[in-house]
PDB file of N, CA and C in Angstrom:
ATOM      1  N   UNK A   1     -36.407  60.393  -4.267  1.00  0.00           N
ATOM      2  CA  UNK A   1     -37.815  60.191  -4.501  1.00  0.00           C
ATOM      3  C   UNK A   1     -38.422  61.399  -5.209  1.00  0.00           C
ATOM      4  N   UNK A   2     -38.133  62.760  -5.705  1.00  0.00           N
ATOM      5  CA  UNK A   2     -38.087  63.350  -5.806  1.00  0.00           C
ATOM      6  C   UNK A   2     -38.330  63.668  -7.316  1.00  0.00           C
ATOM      7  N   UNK A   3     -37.157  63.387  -8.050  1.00  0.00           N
ATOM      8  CA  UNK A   3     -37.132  62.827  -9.228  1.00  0.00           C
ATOM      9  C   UNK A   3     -38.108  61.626  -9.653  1.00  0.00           C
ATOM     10  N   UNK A   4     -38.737  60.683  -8.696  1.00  0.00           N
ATOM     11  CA  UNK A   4     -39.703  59.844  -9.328  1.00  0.00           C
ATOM     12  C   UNK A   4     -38.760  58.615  -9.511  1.00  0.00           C
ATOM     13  N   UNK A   5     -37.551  58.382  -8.631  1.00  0.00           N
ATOM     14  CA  UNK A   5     -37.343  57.141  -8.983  1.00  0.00           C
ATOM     15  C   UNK A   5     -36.943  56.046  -7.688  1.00  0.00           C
ATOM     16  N   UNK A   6     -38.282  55.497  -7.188  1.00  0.00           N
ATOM     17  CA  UNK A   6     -39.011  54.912  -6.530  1.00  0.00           C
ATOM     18  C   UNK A   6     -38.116  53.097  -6.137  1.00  0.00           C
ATOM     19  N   UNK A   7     -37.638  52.964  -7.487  1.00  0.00           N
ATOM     20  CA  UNK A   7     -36.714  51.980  -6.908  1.00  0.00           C
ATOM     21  C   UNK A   7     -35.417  51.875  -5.819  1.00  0.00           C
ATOM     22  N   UNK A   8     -34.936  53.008  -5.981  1.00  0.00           N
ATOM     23  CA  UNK A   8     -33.824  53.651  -4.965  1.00  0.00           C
ATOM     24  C   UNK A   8     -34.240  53.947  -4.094  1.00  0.00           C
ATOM     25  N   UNK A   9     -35.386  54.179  -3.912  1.00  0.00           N
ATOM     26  CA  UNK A   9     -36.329  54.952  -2.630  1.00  0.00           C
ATOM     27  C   UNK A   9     -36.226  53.446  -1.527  1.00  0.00           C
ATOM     28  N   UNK A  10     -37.173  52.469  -2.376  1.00  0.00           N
ATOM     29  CA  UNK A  10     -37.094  51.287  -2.257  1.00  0.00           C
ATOM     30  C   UNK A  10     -36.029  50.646  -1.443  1.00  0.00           C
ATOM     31  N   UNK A  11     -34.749  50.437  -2.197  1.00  0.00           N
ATOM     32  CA  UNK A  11     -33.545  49.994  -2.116  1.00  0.00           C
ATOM     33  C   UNK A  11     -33.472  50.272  -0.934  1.00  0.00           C
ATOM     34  N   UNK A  12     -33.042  52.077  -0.826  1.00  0.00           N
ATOM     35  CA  UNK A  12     -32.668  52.520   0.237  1.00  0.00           C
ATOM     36  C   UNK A  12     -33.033  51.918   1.502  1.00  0.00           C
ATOM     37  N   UNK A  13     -34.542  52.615   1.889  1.00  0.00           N
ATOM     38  CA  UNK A  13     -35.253  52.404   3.128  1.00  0.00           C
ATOM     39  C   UNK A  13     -35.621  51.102   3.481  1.00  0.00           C
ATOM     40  N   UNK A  14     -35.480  50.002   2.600  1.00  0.00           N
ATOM     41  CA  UNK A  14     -35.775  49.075   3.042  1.00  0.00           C
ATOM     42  C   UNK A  14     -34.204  48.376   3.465  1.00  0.00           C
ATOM     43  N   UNK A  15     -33.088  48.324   2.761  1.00  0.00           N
ATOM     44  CA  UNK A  15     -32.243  47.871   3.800  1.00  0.00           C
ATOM     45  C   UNK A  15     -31.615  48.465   5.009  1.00  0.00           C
ATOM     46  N   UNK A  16     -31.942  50.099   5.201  1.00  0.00           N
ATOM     47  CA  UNK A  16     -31.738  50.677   6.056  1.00  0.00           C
ATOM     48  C   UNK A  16     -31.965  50.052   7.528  1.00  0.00           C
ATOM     49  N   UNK A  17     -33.731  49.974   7.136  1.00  0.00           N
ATOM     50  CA  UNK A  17     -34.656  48.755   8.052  1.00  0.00           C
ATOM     51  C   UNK A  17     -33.922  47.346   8.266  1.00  0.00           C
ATOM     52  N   UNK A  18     -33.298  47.040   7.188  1.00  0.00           N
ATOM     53  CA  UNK A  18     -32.865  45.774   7.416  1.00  0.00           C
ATOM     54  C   UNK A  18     -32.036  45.724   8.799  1.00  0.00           C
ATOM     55  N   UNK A  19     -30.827  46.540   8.349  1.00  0.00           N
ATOM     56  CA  UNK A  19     -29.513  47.253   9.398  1.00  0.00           C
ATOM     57  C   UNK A  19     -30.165  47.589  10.559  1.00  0.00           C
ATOM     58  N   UNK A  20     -31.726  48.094  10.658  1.00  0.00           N
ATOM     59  CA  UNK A  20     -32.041  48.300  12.218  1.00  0.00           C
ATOM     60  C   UNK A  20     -32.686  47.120  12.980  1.00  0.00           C
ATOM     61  N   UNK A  21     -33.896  46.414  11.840  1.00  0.00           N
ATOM     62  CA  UNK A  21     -34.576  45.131  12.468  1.00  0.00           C
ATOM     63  C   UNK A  21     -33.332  44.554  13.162  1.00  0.00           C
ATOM     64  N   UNK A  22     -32.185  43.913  12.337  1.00  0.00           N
ATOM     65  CA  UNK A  22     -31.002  43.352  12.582  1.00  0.00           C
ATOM     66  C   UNK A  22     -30.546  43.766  13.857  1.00  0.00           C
ATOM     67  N   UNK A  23     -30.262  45.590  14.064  1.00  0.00           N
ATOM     68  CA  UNK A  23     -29.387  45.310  15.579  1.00  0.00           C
ATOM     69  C   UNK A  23     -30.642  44.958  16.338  1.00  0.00           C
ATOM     70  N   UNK A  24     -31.501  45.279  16.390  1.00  0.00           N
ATOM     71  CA  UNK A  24     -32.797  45.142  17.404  1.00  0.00           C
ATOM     72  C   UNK A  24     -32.689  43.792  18.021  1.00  0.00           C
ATOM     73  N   UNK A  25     -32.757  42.527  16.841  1.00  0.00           N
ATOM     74  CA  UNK A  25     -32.571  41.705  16.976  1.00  0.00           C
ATOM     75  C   UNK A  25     -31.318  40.506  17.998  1.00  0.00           C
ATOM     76  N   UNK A  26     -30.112  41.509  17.523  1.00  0.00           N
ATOM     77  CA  UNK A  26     -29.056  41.188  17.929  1.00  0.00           C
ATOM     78  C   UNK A  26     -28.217  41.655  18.850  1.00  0.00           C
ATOM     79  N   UNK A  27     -28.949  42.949  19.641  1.00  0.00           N
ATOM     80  CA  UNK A  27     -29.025  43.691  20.630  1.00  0.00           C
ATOM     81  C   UNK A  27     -28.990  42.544  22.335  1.00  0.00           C
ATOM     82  N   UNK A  28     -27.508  42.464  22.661  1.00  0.00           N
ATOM     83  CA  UNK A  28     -27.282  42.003  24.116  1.00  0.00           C
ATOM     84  C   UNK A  28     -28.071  42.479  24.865  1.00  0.00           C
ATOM     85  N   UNK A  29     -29.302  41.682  25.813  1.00  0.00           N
ATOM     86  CA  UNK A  29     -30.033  42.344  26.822  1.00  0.00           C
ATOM     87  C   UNK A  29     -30.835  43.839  26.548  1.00  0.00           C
ATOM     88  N   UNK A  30     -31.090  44.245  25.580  1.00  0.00           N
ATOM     89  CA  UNK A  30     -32.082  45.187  24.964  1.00  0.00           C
ATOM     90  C   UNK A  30     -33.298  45.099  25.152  1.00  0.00           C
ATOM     91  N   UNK A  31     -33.534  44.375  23.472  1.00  0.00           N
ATOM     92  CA  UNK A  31     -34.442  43.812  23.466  1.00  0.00           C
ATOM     93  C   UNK A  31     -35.407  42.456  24.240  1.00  0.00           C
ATOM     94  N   UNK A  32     -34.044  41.796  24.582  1.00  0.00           N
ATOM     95  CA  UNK A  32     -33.921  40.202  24.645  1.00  0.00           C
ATOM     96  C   UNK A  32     -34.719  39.597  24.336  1.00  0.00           C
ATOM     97  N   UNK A  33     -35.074  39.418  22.679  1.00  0.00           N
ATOM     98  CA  UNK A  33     -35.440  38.712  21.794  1.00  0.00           C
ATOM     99  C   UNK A  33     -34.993  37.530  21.795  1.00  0.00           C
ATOM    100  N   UNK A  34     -33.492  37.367  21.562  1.00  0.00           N
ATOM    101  CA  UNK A  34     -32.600  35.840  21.770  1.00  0.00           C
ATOM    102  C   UNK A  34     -32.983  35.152  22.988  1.00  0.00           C
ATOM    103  N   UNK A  35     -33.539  35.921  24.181  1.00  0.00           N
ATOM    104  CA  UNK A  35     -33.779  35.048  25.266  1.00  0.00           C
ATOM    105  C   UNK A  35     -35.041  34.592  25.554  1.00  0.00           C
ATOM    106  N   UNK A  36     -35.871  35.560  24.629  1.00  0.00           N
ATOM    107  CA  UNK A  36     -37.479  34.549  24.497  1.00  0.00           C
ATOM    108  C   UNK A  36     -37.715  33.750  24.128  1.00  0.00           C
ATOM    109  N   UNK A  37     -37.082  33.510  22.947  1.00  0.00           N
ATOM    110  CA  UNK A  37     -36.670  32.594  21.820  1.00  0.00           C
ATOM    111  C   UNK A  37     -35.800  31.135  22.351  1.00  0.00           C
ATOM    112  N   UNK A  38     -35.263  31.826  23.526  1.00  0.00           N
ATOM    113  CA  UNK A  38     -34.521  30.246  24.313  1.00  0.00           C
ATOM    114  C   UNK A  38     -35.294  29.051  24.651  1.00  0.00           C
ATOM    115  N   UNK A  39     -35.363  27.732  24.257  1.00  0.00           N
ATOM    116  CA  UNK A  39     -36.203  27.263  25.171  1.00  0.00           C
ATOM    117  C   UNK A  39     -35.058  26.161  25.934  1.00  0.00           C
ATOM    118  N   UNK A  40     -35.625  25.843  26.973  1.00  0.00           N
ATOM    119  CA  UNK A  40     -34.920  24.540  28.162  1.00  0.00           C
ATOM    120  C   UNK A  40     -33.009  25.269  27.518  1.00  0.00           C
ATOM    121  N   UNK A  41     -32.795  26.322  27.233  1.00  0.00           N
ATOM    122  CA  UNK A  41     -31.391  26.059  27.327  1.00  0.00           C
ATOM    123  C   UNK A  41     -30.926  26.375  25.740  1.00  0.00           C
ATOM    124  N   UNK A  42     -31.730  25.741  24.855  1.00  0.00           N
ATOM    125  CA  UNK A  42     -31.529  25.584  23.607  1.00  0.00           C
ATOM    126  C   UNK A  42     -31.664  26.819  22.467  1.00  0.00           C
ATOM    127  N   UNK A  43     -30.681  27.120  22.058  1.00  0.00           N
ATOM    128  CA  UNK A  43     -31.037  28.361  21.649  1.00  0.00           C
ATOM    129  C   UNK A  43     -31.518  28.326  19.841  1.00  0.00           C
ATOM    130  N   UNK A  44     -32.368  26.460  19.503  1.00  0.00           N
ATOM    131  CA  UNK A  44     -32.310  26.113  18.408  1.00  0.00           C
ATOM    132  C   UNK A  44     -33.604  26.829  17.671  1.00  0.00           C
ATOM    133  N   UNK A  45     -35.040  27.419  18.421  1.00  0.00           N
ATOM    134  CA  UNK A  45     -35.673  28.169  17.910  1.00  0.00           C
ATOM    135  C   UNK A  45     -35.412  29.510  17.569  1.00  0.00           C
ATOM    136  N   UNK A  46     -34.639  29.884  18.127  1.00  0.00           N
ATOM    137  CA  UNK A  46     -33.927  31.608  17.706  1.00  0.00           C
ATOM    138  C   UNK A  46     -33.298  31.460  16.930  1.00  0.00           C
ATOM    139  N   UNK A  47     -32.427  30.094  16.339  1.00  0.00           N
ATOM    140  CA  UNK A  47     -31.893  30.402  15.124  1.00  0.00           C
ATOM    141  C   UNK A  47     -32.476  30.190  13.961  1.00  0.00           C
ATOM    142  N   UNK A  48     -33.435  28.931  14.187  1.00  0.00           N
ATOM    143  CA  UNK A  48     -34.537  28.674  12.841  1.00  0.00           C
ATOM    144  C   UNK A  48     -35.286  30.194  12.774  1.00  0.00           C
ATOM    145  N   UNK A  49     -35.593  30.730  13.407  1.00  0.00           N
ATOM    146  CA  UNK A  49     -36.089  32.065  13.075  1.00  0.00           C
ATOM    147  C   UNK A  49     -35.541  33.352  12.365  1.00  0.00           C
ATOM    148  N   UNK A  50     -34.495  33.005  12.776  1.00  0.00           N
ATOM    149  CA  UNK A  50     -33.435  34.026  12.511  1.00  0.00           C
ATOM    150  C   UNK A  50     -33.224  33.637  11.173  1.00  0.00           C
ATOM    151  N   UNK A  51     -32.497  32.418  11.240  1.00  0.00           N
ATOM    152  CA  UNK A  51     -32.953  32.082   9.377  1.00  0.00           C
ATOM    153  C   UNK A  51     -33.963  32.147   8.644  1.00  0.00           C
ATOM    154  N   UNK A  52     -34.870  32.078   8.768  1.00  0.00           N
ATOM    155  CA  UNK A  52     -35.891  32.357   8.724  1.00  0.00           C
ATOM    156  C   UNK A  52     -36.307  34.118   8.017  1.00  0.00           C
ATOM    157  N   UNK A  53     -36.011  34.837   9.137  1.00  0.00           N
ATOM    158  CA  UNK A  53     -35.817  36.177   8.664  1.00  0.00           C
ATOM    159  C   UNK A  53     -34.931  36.374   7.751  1.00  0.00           C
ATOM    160  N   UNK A  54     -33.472  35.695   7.510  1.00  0.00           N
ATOM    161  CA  UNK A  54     -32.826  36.178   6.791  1.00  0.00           C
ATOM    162  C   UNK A  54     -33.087  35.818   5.167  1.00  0.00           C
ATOM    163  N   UNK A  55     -33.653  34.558   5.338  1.00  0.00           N
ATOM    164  CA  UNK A  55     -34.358  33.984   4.031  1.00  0.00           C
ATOM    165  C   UNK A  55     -35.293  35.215   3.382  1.00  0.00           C
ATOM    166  N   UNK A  56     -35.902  35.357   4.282  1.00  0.00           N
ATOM    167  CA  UNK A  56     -37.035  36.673   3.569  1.00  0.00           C
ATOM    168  C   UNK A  56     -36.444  37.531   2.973  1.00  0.00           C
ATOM    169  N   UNK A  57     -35.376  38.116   3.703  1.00  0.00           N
ATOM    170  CA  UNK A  57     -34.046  39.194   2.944  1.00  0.00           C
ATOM    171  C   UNK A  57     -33.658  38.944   2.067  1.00  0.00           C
ATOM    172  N   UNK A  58     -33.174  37.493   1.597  1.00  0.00           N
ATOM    173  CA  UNK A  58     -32.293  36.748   0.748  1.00  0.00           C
ATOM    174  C   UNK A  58     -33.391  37.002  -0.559  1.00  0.00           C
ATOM    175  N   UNK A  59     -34.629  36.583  -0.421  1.00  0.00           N
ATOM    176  CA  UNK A  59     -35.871  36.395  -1.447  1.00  0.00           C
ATOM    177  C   UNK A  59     -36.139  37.786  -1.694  1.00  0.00           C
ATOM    178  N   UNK A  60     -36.144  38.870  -1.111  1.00  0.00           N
ATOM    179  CA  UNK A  60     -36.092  40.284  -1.634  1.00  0.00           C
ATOM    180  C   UNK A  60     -34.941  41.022  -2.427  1.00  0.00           C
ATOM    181  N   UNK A  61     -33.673  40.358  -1.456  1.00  0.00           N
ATOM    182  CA  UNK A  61     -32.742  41.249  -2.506  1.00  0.00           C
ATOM    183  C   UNK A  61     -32.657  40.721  -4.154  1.00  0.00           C
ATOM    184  N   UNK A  62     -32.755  39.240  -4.160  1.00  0.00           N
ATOM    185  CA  UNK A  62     -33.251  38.537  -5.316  1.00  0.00           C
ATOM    186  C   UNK A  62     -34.271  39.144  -6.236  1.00  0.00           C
ATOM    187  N   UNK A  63     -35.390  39.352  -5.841  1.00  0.00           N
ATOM    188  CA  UNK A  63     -36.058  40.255  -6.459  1.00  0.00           C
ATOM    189  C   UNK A  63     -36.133  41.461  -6.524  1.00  0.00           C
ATOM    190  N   UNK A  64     -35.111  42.192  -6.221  1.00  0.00           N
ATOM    191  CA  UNK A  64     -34.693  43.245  -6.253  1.00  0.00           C
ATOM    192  C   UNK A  64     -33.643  43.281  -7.605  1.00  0.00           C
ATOM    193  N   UNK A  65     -32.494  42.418  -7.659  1.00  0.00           N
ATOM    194  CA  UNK A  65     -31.582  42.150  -8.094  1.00  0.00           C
ATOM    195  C   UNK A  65     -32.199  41.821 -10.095  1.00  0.00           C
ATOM    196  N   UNK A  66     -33.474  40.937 -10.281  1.00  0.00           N
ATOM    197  CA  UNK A  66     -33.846  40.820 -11.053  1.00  0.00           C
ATOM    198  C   UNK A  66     -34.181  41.827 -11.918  1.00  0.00           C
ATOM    199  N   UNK A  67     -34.787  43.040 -10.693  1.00  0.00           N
ATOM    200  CA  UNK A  67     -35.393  44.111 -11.489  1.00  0.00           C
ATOM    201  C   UNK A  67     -34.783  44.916 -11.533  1.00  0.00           C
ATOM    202  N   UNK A  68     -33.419  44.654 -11.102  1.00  0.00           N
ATOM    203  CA  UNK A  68     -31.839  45.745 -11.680  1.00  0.00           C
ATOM    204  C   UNK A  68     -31.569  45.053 -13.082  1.00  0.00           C
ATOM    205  N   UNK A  69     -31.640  44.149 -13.594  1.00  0.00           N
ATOM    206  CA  UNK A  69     -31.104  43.566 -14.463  1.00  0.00           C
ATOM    207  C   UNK A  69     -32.302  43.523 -15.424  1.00  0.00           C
ATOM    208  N   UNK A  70     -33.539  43.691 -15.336  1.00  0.00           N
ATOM    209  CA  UNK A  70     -34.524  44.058 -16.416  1.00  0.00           C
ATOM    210  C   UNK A  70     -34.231  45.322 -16.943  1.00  0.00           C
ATOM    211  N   UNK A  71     -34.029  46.470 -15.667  1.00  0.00           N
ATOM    212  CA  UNK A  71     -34.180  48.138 -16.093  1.00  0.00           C
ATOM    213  C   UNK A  71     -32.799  47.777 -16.588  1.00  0.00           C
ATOM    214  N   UNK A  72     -31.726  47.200 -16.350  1.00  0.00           N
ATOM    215  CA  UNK A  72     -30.461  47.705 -17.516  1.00  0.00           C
ATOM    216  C   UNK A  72     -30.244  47.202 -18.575  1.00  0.00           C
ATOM    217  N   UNK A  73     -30.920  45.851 -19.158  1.00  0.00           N
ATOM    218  CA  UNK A  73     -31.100  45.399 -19.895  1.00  0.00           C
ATOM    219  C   UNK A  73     -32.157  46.215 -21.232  1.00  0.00           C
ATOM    220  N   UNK A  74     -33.042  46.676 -20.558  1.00  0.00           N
ATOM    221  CA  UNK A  74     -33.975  47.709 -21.516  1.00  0.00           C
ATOM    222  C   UNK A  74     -33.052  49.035 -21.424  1.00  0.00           C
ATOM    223  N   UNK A  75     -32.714  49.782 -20.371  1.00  0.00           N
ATOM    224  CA  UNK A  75     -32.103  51.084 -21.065  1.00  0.00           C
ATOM    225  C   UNK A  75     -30.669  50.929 -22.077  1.00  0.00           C
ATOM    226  N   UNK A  76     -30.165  49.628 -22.082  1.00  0.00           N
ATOM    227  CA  UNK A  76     -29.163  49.366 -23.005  1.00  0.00           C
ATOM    228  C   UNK A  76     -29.556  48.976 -24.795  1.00  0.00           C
ATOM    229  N   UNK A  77     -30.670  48.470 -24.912  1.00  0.00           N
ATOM    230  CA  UNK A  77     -31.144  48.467 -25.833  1.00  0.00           C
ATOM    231  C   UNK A  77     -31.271  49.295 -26.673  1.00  0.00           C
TER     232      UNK A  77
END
């Protein structure tokens, strides 16, 4: 960040976060997120969620991915 280049900064700290939301999430008896999320037994709302979250990830690294391929596309020019 230092140098001013804000996309790596980016990159970085945000999947770092990813790797921690994630164990938080997936943390046996920790958090117990998975067991709030239980209902009657069914553990089918914790996973629509969970997908859910991961979709959001999926739609960032995507746009992340785009704007790797703009900046190398222009500094190759």
């Amino acid at each position: 960040m230092a140098i001013g280049n804000t996309f790596r900064a980016t990159a970085l700290s945000s999947y770092g976060g990813f790797w921690i939301s994630t164990a938080i999430i997936l943390t046996p008896g920790g958090f117990q997120i998975t067991d709030s999320l239980t209902v009657n037994g069914s553990e089918l709302p914790f996973l629509n969620s969970f997908g859910l979250y991961l979709m959001g990830w999926f739609i960032f690294t995507f746009i992340l991915l785009i704007c790797t391929l703009r900046s190398t596309v222009a500094s190759s020019a």
